[in-house]
PDB file of N, CA and C in Angstrom:
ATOM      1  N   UNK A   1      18.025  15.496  -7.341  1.00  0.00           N
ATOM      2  CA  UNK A   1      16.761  15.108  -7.921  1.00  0.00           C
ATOM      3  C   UNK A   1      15.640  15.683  -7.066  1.00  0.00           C
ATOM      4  N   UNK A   2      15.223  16.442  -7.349  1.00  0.00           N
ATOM      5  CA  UNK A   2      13.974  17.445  -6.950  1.00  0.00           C
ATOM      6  C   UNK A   2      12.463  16.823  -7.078  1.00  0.00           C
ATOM      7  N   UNK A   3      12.623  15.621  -7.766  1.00  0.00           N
ATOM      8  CA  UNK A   3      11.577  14.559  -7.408  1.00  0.00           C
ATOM      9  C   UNK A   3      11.146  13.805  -6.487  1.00  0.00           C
ATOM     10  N   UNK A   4      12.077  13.978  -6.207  1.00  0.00           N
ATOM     11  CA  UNK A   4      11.955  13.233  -4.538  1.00  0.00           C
ATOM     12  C   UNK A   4      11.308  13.874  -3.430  1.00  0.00           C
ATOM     13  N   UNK A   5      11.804  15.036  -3.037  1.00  0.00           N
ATOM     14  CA  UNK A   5      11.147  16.024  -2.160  1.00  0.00           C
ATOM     15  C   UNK A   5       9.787  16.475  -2.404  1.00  0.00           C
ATOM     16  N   UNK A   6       9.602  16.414  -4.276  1.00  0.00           N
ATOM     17  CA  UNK A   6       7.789  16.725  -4.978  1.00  0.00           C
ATOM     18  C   UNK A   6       7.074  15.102  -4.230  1.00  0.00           C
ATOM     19  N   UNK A   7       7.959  13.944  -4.503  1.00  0.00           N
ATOM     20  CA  UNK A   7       7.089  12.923  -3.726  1.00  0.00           C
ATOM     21  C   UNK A   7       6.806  12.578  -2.467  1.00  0.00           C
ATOM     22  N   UNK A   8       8.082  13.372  -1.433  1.00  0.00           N
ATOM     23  CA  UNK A   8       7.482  13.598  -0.011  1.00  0.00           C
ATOM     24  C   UNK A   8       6.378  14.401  -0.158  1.00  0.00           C
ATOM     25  N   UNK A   9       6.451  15.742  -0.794  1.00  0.00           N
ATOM     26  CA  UNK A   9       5.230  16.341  -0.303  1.00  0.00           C
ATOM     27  C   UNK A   9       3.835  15.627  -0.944  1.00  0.00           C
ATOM     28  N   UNK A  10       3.882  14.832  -1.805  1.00  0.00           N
ATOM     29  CA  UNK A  10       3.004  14.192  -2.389  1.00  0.00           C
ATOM     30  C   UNK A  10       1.978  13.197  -1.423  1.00  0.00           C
ATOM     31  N   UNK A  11       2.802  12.773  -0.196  1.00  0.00           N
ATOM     32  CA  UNK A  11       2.732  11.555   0.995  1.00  0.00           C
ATOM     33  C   UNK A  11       2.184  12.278   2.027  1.00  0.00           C
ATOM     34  N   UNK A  12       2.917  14.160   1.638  1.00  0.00           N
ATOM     35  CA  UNK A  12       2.347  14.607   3.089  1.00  0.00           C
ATOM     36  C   UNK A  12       0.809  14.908   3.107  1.00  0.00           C
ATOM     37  N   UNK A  13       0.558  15.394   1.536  1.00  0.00           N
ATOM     38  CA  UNK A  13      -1.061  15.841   1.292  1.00  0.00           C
ATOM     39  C   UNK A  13      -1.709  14.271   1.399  1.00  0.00           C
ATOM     40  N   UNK A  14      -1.194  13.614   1.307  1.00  0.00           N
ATOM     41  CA  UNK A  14      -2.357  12.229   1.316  1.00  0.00           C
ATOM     42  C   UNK A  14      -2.298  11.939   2.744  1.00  0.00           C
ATOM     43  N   UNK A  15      -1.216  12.187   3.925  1.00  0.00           N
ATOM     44  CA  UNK A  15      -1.281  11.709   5.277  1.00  0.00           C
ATOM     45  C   UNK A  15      -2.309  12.771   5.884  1.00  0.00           C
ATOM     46  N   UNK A  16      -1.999  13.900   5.479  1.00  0.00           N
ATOM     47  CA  UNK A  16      -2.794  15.226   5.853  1.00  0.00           C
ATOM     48  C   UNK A  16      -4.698  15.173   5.237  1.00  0.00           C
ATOM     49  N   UNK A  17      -4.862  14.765   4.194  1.00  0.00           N
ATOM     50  CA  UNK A  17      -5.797  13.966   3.722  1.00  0.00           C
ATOM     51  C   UNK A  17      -7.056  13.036   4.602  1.00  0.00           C
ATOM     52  N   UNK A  18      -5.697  12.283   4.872  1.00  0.00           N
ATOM     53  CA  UNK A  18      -6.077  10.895   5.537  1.00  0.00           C
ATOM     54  C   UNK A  18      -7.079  11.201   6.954  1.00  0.00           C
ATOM     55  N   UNK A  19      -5.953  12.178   7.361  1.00  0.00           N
ATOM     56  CA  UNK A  19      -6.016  12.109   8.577  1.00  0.00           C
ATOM     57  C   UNK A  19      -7.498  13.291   8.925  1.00  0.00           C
ATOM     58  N   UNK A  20      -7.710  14.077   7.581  1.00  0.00           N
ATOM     59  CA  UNK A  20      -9.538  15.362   7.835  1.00  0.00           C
ATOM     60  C   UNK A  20     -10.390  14.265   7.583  1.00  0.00           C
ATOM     61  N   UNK A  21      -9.645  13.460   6.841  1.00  0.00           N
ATOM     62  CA  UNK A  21     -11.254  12.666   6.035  1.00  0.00           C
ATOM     63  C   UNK A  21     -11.356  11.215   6.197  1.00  0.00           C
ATOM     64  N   UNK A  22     -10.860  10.457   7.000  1.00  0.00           N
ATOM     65  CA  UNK A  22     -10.656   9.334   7.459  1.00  0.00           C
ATOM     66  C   UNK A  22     -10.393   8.212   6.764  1.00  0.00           C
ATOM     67  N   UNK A  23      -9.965   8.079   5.704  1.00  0.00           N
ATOM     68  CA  UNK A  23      -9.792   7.027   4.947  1.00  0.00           C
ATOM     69  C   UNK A  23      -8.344   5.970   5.504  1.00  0.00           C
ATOM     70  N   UNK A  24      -8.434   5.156   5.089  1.00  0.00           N
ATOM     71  CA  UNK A  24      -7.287   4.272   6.564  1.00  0.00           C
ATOM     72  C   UNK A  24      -5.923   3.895   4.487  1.00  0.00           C
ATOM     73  N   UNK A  25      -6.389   3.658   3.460  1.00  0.00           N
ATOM     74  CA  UNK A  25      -5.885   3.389   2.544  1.00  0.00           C
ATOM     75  C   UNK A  25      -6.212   4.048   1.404  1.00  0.00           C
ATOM     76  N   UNK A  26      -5.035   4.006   0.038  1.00  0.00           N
ATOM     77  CA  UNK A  26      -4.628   5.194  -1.390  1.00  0.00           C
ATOM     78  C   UNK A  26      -4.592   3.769  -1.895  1.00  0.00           C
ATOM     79  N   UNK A  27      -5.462   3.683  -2.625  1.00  0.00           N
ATOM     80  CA  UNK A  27      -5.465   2.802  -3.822  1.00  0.00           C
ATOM     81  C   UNK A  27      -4.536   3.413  -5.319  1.00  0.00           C
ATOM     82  N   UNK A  28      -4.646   4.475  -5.653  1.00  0.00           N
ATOM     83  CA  UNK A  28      -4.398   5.474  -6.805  1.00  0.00           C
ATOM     84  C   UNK A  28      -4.683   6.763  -6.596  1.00  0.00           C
ATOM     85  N   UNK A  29      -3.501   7.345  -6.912  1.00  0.00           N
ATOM     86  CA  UNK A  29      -3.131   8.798  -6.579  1.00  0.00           C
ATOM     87  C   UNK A  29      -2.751   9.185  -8.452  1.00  0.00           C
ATOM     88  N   UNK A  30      -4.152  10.467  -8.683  1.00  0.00           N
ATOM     89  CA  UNK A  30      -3.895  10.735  -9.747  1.00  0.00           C
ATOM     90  C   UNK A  30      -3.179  12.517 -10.210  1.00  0.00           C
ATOM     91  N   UNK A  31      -2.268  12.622 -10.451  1.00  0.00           N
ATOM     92  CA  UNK A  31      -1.685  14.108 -10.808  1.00  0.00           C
ATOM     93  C   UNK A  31      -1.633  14.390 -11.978  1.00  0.00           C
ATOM     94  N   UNK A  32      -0.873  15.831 -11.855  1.00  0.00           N
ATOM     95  CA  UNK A  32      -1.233  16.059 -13.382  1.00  0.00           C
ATOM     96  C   UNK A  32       0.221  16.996 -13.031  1.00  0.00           C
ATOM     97  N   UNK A  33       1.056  16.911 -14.533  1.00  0.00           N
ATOM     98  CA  UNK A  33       2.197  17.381 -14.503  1.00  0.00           C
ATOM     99  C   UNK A  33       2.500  18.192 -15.790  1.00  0.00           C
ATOM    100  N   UNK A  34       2.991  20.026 -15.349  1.00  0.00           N
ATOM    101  CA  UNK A  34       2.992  19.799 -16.806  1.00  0.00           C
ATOM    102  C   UNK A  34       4.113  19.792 -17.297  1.00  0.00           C
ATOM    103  N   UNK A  35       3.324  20.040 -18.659  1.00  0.00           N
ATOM    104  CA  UNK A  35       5.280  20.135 -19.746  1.00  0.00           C
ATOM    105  C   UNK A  35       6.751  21.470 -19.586  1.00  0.00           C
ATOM    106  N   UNK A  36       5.788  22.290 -18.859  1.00  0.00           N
ATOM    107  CA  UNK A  36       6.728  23.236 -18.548  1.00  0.00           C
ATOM    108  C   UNK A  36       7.480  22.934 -17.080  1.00  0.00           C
ATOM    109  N   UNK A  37       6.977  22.293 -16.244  1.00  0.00           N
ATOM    110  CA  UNK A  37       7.124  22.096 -14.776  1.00  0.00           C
ATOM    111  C   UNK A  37       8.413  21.524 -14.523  1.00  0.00           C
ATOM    112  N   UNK A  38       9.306  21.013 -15.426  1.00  0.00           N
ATOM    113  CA  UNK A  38      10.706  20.670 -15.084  1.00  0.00           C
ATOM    114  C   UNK A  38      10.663  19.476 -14.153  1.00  0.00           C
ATOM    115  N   UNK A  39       9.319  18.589 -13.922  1.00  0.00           N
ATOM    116  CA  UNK A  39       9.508  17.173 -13.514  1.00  0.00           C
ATOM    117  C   UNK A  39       9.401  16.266 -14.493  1.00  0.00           C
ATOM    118  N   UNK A  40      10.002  15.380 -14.427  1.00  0.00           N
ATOM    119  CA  UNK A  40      10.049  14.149 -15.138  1.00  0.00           C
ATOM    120  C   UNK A  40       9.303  12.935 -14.784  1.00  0.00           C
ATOM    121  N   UNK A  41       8.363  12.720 -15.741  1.00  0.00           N
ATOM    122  CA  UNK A  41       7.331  11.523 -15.515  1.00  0.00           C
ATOM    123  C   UNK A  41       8.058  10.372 -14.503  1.00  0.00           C
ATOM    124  N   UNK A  42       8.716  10.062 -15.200  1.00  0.00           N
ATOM    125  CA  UNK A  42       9.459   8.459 -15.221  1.00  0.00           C
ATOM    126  C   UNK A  42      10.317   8.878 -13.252  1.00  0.00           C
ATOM    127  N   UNK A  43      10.774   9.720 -13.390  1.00  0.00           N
ATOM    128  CA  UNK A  43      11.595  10.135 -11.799  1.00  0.00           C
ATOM    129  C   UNK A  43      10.792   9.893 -10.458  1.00  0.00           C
ATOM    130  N   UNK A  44       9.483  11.037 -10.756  1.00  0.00           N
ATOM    131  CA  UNK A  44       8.127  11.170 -10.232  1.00  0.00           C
ATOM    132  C   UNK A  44       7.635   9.536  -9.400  1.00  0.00           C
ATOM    133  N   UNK A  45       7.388   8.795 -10.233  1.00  0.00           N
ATOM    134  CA  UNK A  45       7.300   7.258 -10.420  1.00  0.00           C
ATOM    135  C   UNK A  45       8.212   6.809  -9.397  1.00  0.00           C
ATOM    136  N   UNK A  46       9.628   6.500  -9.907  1.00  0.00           N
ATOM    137  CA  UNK A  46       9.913   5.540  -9.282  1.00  0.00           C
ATOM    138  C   UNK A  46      10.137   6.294  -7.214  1.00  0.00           C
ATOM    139  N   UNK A  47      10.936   8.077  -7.329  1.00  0.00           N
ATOM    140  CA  UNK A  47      10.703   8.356  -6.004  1.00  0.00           C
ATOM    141  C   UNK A  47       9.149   8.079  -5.393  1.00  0.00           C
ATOM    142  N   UNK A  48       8.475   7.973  -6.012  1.00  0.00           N
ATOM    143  CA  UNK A  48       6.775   7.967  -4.912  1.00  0.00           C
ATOM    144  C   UNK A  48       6.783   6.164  -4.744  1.00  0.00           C
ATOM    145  N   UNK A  49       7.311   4.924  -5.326  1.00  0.00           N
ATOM    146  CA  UNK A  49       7.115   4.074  -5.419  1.00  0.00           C
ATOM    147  C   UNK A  49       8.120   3.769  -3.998  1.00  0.00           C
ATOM    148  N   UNK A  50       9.160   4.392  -3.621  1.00  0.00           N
ATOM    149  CA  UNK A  50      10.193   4.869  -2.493  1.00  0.00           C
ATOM    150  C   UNK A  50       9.849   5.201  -1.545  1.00  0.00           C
ATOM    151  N   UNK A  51       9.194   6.420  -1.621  1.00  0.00           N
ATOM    152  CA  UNK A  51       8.818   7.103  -0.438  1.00  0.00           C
ATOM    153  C   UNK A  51       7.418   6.843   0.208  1.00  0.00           C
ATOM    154  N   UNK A  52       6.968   6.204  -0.331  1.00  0.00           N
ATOM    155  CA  UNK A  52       5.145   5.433  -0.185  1.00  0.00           C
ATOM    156  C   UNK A  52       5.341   4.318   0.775  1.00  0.00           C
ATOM    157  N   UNK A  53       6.857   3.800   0.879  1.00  0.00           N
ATOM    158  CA  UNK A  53       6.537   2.238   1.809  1.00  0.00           C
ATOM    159  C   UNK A  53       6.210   2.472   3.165  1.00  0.00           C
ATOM    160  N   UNK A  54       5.634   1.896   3.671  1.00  0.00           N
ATOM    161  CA  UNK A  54       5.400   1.755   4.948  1.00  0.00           C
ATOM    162  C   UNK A  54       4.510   2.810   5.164  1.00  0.00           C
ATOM    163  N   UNK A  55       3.385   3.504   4.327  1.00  0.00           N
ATOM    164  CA  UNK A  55       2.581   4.552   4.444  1.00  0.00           C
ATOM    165  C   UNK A  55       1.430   3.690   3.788  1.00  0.00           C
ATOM    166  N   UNK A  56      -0.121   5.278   4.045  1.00  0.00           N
ATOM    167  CA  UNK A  56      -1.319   3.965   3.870  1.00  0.00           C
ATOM    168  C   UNK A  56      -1.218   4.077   2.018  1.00  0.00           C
ATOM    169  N   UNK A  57      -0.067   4.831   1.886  1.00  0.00           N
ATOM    170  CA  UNK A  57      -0.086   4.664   0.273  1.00  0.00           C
ATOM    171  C   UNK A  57       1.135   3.677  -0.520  1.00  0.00           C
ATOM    172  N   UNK A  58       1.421   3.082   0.478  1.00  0.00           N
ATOM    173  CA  UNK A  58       2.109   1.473  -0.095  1.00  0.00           C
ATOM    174  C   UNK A  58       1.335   1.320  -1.265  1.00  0.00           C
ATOM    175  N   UNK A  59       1.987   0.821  -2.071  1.00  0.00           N
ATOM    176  CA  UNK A  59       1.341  -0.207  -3.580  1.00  0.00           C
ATOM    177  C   UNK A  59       0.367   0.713  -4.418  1.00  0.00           C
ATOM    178  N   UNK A  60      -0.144   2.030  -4.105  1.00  0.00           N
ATOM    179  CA  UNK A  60      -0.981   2.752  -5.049  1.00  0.00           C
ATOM    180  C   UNK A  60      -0.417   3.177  -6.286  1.00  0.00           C
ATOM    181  N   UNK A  61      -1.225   2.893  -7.018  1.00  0.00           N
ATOM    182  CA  UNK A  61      -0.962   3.406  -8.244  1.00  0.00           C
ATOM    183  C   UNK A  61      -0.737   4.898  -8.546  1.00  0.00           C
ATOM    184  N   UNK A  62      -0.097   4.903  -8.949  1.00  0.00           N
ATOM    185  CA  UNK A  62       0.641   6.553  -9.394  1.00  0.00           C
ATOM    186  C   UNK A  62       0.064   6.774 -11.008  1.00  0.00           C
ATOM    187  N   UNK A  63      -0.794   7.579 -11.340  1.00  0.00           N
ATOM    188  CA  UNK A  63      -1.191   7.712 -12.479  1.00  0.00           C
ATOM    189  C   UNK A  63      -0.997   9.252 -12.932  1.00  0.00           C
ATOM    190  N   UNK A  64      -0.016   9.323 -13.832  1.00  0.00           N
ATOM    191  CA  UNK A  64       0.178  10.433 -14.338  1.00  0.00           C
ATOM    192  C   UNK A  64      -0.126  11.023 -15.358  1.00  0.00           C
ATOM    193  N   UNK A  65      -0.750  12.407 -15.734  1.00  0.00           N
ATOM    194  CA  UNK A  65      -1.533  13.424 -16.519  1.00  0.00           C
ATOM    195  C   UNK A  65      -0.494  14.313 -16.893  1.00  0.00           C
ATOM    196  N   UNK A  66      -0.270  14.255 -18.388  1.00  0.00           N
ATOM    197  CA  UNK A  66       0.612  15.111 -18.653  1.00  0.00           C
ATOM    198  C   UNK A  66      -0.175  16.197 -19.286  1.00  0.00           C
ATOM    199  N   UNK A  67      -0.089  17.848 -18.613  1.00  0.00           N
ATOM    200  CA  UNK A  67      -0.712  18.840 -19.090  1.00  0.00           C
ATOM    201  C   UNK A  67       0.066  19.622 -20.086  1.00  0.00           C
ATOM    202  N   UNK A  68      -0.655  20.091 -21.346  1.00  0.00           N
ATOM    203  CA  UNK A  68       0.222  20.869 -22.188  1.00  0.00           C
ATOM    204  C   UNK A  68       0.724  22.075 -21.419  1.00  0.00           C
ATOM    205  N   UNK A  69       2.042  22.663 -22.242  1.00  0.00           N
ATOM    206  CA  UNK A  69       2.308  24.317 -21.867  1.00  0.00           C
ATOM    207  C   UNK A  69       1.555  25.205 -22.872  1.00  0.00           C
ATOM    208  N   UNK A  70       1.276  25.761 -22.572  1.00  0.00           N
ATOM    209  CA  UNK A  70       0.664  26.866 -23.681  1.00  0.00           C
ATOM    210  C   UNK A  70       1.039  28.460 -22.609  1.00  0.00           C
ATOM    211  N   UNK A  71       1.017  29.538 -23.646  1.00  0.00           N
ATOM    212  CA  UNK A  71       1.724  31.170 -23.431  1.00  0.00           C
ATOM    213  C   UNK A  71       0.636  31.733 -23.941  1.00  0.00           C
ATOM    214  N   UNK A  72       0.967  32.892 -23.499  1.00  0.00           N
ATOM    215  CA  UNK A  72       0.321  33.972 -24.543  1.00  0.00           C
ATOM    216  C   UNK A  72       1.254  34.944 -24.479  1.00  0.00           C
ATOM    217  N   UNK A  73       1.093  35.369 -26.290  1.00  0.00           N
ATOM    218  CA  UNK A  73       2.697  35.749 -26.913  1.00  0.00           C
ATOM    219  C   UNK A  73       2.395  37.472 -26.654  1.00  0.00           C
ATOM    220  N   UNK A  74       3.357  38.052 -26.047  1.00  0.00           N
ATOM    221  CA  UNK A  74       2.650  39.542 -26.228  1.00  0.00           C
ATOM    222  C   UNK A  74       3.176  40.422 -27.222  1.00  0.00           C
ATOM    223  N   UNK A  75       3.420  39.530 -28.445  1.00  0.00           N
ATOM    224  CA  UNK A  75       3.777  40.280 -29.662  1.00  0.00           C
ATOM    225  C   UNK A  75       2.271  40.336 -30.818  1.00  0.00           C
ATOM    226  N   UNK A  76       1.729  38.997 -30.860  1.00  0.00           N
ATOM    227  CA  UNK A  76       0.617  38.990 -31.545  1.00  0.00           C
ATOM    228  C   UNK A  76      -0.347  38.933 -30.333  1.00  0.00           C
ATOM    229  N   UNK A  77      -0.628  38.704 -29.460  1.00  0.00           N
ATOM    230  CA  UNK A  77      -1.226  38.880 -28.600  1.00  0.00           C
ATOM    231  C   UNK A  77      -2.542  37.341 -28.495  1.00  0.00           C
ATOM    232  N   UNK A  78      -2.006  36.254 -28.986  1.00  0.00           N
ATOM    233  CA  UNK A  78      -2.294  35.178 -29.099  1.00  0.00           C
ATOM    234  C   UNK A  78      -2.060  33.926 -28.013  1.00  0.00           C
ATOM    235  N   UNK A  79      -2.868  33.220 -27.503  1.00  0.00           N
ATOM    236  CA  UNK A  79      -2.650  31.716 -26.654  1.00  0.00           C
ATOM    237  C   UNK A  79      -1.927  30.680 -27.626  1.00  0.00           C
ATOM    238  N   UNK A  80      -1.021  30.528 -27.535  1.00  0.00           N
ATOM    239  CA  UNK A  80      -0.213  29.545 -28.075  1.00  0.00           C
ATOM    240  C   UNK A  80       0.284  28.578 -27.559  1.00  0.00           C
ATOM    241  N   UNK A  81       0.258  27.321 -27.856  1.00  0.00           N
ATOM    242  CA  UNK A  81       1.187  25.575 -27.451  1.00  0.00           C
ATOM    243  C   UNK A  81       2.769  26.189 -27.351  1.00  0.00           C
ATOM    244  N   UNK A  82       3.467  25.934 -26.509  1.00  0.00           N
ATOM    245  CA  UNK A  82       4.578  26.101 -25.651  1.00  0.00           C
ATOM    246  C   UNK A  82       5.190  24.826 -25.031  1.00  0.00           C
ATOM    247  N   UNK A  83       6.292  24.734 -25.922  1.00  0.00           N
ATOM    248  CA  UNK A  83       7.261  23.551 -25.965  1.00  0.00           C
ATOM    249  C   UNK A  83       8.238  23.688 -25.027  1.00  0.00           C
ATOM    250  N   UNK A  84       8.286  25.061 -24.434  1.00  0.00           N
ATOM    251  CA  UNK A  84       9.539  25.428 -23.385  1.00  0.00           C
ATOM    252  C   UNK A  84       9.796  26.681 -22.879  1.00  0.00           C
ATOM    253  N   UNK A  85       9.547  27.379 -22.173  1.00  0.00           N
ATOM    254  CA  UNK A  85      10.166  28.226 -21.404  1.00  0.00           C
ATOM    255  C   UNK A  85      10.489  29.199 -22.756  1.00  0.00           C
ATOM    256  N   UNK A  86      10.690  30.455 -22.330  1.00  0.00           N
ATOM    257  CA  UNK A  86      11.439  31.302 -23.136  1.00  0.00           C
ATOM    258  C   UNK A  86      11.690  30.768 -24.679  1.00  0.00           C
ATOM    259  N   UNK A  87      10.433  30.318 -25.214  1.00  0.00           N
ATOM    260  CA  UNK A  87      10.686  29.922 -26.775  1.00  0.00           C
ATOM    261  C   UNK A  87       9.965  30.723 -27.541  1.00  0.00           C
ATOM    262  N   UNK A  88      10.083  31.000 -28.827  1.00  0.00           N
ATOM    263  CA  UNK A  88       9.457  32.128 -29.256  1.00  0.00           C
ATOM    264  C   UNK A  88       8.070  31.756 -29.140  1.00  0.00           C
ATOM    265  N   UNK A  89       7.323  32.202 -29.651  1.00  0.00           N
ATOM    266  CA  UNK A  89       5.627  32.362 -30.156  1.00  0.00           C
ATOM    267  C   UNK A  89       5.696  31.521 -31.415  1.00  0.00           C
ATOM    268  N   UNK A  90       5.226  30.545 -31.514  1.00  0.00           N
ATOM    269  CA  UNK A  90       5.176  29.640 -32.681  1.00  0.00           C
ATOM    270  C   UNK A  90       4.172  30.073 -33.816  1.00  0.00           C
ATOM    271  N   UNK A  91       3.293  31.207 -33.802  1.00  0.00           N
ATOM    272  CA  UNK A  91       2.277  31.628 -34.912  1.00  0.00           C
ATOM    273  C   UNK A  91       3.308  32.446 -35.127  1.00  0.00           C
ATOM    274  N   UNK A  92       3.803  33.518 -34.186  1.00  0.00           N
ATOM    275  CA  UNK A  92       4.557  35.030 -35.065  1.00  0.00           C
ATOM    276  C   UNK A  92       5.600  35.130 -34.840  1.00  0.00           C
ATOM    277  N   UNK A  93       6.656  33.996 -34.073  1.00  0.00           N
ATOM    278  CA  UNK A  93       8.428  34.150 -33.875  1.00  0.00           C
ATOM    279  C   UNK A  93       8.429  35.458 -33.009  1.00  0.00           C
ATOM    280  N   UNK A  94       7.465  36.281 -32.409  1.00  0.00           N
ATOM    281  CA  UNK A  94       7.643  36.984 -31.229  1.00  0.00           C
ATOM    282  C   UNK A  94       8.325  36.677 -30.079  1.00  0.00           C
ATOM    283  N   UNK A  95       8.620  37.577 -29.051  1.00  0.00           N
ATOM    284  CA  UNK A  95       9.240  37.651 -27.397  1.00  0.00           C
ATOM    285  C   UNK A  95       8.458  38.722 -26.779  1.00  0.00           C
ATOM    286  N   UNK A  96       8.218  38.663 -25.798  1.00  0.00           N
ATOM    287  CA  UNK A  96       8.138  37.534 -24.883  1.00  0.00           C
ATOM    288  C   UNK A  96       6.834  36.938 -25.132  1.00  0.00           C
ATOM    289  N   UNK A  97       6.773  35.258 -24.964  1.00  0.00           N
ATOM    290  CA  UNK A  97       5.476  34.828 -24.759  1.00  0.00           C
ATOM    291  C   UNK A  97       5.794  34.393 -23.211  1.00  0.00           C
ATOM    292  N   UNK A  98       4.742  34.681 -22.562  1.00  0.00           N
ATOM    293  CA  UNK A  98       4.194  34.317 -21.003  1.00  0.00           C
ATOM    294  C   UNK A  98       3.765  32.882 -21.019  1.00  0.00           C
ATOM    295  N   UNK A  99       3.819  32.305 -20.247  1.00  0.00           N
ATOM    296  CA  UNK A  99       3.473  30.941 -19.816  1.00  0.00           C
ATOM    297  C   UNK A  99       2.395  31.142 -19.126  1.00  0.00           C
ATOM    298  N   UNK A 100       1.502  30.439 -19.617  1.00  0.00           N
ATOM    299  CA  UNK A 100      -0.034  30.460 -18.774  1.00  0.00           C
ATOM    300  C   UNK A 100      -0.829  29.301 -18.317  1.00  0.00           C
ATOM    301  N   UNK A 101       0.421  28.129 -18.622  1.00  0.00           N
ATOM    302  CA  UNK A 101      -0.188  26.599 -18.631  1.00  0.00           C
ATOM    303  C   UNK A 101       0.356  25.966 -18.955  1.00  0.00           C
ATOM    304  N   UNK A 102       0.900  24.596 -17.798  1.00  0.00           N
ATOM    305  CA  UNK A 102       1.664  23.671 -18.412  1.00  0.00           C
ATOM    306  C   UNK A 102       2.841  23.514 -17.115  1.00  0.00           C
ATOM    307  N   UNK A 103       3.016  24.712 -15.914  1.00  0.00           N
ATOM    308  CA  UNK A 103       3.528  24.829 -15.387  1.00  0.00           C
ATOM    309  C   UNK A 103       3.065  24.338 -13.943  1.00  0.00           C
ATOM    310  N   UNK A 104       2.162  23.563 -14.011  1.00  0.00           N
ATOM    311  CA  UNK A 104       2.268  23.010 -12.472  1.00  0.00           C
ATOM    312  C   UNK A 104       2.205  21.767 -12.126  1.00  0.00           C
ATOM    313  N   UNK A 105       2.171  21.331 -10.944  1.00  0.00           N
ATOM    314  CA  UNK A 105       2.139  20.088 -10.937  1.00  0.00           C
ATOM    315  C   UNK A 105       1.162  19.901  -9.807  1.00  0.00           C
ATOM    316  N   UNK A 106       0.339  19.117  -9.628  1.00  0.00           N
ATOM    317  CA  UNK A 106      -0.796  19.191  -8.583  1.00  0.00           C
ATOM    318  C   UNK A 106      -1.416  17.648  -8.339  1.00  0.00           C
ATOM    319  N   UNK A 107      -1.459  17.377  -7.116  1.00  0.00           N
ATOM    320  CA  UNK A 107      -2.713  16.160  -6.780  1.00  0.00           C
ATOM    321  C   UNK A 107      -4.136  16.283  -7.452  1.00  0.00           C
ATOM    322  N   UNK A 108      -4.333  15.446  -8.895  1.00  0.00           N
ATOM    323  CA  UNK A 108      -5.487  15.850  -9.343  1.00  0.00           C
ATOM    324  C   UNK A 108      -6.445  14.967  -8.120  1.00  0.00           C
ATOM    325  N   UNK A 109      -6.227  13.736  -7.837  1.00  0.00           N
ATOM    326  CA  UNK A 109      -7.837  12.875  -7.574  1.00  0.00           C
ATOM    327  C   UNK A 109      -7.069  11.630  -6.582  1.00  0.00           C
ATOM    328  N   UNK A 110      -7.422  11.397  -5.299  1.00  0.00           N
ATOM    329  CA  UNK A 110      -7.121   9.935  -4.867  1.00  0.00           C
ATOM    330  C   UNK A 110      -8.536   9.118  -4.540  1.00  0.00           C
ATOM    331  N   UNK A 111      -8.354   7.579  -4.836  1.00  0.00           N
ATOM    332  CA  UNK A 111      -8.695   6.702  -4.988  1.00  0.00           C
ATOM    333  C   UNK A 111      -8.370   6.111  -3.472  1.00  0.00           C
ATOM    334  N   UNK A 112      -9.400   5.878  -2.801  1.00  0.00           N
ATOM    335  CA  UNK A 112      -9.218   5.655  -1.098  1.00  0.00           C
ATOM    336  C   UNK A 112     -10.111   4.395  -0.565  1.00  0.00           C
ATOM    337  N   UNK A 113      -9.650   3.961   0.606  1.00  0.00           N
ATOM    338  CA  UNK A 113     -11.172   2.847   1.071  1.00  0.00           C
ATOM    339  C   UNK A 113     -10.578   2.993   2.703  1.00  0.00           C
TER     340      UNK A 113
END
């Protein structure tokens, strides 16, 4: 489970955080995940609810942003919604469409005191 290691590093940017900008507590830690990124909401969750104890991000809320995938198909040469990896172009059943969104996963915003 490769969620786990995304929620250490999740602990390390908020200790690393913590520690430029002085905040002593993470009320809510907000990300954004996308649909192409091969994490799973629900996994995400419960490893950060794990790996958070005894850190100043005990008990914060984990609020998750699910970002669409979208490509651009280089058959019609169109931005298209992208349900998966290597799927055709949903306007023209083209190959290859490129992935241009949907594929990352990032610390959008924390909530601190």
């Amino acid at each position: 489970m490769h969620e786990m290691s995304l929620a250490v590093g999740i602990v390390d940017l908020i200790e690393e955080a913590a520690r430029a900008q002085g905040f002593r507590r993470v009320l809510t830690v907000a990300i954004e995940i996308g649909e192409l990124a091969a994490v799973e909401a629900e996994a995400i969750g419960f490893c950060f609810s794990a790996v958070t104890r005894g850190t100043l991000a005990e008990g914060a809320r984990l609020q998750i942003v699910q970002v669409p995938g979208e490509g651009l198909c280089f058959n019609c040469h169109q931005t298209v919604p992208l349900a998966a990896l290597y799927d055709p172009c949903p306007a023209c059943g083209g190959h290859p469409v490129q992935a241009t969104g949907g594929t990352e996963m990032r610390v959008k915003e924390l909530e601190v005191e």
